[in-house]
N, C-alpha and C. Protein backbone atom coordinates (compact mmCIF):
# COMPACT_ATOMS: atom_id res chain seq x y z
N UNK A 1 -13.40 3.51 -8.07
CA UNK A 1 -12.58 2.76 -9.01
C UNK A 1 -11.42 3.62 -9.52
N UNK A 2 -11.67 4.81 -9.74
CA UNK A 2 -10.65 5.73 -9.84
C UNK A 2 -9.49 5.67 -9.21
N UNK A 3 -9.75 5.84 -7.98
CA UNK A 3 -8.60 6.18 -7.12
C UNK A 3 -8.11 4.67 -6.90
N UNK A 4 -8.52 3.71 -7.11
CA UNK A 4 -7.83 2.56 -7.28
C UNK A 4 -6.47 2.62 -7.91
N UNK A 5 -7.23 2.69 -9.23
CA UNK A 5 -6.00 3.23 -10.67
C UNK A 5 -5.03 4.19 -10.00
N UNK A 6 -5.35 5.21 -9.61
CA UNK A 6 -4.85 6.00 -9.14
C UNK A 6 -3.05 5.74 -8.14
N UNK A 7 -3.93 5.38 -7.43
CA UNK A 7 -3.14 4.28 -6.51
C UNK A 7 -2.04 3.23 -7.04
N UNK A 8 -2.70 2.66 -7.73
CA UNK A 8 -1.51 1.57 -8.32
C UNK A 8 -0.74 2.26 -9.25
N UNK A 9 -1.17 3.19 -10.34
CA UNK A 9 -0.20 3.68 -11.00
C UNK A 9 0.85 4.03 -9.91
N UNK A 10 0.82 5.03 -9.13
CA UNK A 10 1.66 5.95 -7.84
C UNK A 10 2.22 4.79 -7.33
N UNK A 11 1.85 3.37 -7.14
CA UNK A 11 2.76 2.50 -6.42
C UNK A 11 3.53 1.99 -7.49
N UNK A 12 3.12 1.83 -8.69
CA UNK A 12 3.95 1.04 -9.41
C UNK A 12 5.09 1.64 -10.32
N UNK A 13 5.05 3.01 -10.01
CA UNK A 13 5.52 3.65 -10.85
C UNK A 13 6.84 4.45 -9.73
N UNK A 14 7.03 4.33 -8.21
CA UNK A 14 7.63 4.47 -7.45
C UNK A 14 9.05 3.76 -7.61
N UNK A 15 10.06 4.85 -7.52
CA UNK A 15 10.99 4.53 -7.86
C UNK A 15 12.51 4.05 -6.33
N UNK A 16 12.24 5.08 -5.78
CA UNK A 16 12.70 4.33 -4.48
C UNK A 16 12.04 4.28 -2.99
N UNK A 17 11.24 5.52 -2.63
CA UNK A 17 10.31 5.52 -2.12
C UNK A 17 8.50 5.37 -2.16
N UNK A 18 8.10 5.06 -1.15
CA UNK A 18 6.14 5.41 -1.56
C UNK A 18 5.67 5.83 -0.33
N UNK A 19 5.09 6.66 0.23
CA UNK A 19 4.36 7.21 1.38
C UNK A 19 2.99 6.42 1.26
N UNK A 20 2.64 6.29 2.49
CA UNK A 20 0.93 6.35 2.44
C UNK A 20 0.51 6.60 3.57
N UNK A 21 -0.13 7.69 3.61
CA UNK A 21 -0.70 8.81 4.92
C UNK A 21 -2.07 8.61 4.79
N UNK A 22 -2.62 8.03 5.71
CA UNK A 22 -4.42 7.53 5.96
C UNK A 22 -4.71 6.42 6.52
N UNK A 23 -5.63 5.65 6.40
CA UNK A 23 -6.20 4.77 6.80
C UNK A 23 -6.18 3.22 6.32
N UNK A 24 -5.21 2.68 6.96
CA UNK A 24 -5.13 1.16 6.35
C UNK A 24 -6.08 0.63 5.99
N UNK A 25 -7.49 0.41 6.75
CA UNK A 25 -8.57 0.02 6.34
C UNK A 25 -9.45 0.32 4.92
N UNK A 26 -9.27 1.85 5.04
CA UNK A 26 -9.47 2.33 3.84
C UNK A 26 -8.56 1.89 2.64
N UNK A 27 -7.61 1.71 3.00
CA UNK A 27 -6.70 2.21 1.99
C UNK A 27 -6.93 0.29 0.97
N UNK A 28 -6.96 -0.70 2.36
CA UNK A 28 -7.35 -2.17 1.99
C UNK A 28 -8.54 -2.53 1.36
N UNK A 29 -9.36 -1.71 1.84
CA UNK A 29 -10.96 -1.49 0.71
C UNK A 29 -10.78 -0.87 -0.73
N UNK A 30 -9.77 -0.36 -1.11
CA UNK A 30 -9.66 -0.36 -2.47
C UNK A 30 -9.71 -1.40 -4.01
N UNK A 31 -9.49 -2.99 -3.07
CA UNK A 31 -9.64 -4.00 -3.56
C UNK A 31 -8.50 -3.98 -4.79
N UNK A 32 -7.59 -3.73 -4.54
CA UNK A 32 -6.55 -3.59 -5.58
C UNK A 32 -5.23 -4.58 -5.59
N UNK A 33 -4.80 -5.27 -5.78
CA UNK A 33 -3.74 -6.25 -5.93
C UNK A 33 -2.80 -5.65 -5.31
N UNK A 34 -2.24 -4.30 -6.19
CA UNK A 34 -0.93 -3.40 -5.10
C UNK A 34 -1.56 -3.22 -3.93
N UNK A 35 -2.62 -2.79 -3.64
CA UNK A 35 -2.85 -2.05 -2.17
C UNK A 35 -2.87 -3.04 -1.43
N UNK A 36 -3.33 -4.68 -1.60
CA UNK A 36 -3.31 -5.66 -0.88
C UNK A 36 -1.75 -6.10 -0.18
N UNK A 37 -0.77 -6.26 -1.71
CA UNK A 37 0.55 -6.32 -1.47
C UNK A 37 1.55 -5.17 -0.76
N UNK A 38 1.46 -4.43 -0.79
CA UNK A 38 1.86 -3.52 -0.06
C UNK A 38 1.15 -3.35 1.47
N UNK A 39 0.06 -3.86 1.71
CA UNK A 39 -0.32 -3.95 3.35
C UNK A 39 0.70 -5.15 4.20
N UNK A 40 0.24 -6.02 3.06
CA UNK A 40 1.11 -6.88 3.19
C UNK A 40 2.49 -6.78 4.00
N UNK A 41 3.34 -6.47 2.94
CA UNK A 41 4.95 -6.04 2.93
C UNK A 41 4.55 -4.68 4.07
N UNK A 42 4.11 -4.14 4.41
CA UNK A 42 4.53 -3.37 5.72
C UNK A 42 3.89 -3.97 7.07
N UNK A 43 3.24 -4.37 7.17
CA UNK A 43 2.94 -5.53 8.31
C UNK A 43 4.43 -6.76 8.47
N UNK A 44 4.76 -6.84 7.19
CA UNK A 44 5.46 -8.10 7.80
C UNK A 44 7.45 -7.07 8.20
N UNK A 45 6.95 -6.14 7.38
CA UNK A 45 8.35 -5.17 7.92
C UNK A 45 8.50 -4.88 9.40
N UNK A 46 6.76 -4.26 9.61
CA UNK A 46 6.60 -3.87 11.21
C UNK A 46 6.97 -4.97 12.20
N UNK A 47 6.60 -6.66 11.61
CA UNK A 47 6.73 -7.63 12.38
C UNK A 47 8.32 -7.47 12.39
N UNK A 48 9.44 -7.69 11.73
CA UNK A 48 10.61 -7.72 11.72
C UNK A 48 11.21 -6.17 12.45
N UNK A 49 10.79 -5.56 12.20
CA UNK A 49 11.24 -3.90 13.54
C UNK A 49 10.97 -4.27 14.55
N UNK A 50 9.64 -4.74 14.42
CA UNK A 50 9.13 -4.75 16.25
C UNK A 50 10.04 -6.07 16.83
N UNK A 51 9.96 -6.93 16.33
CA UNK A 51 10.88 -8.05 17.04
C UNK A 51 12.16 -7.76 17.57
């Protein structure tokens, strides 16, 4: 639950960039609203690059 918090503070508090180095799966098991939205928004980025 920690690193949840953790997490969303660091995303929400990102000012023009955010890294995330690890494991999508993991990172989606955090059960967190940002971590959901942000899988989100880079899946649908990758869809628009890759096209």
């Amino acid at each position: 639950m920690i690193i949840s918090i953790i997490v969303n503070v660091a995303a929400t508090r990102a000012k023009e960039e955010f890294y995330i180095i690890g494991d999508k799966q993991l990172y989606a098991s955090l059960g967190s609203r940002v971590a959901d939205e942000t899988i989100k928004n880079i899946e649908q980025y990758n869809t628009v690059k890759l096209s």
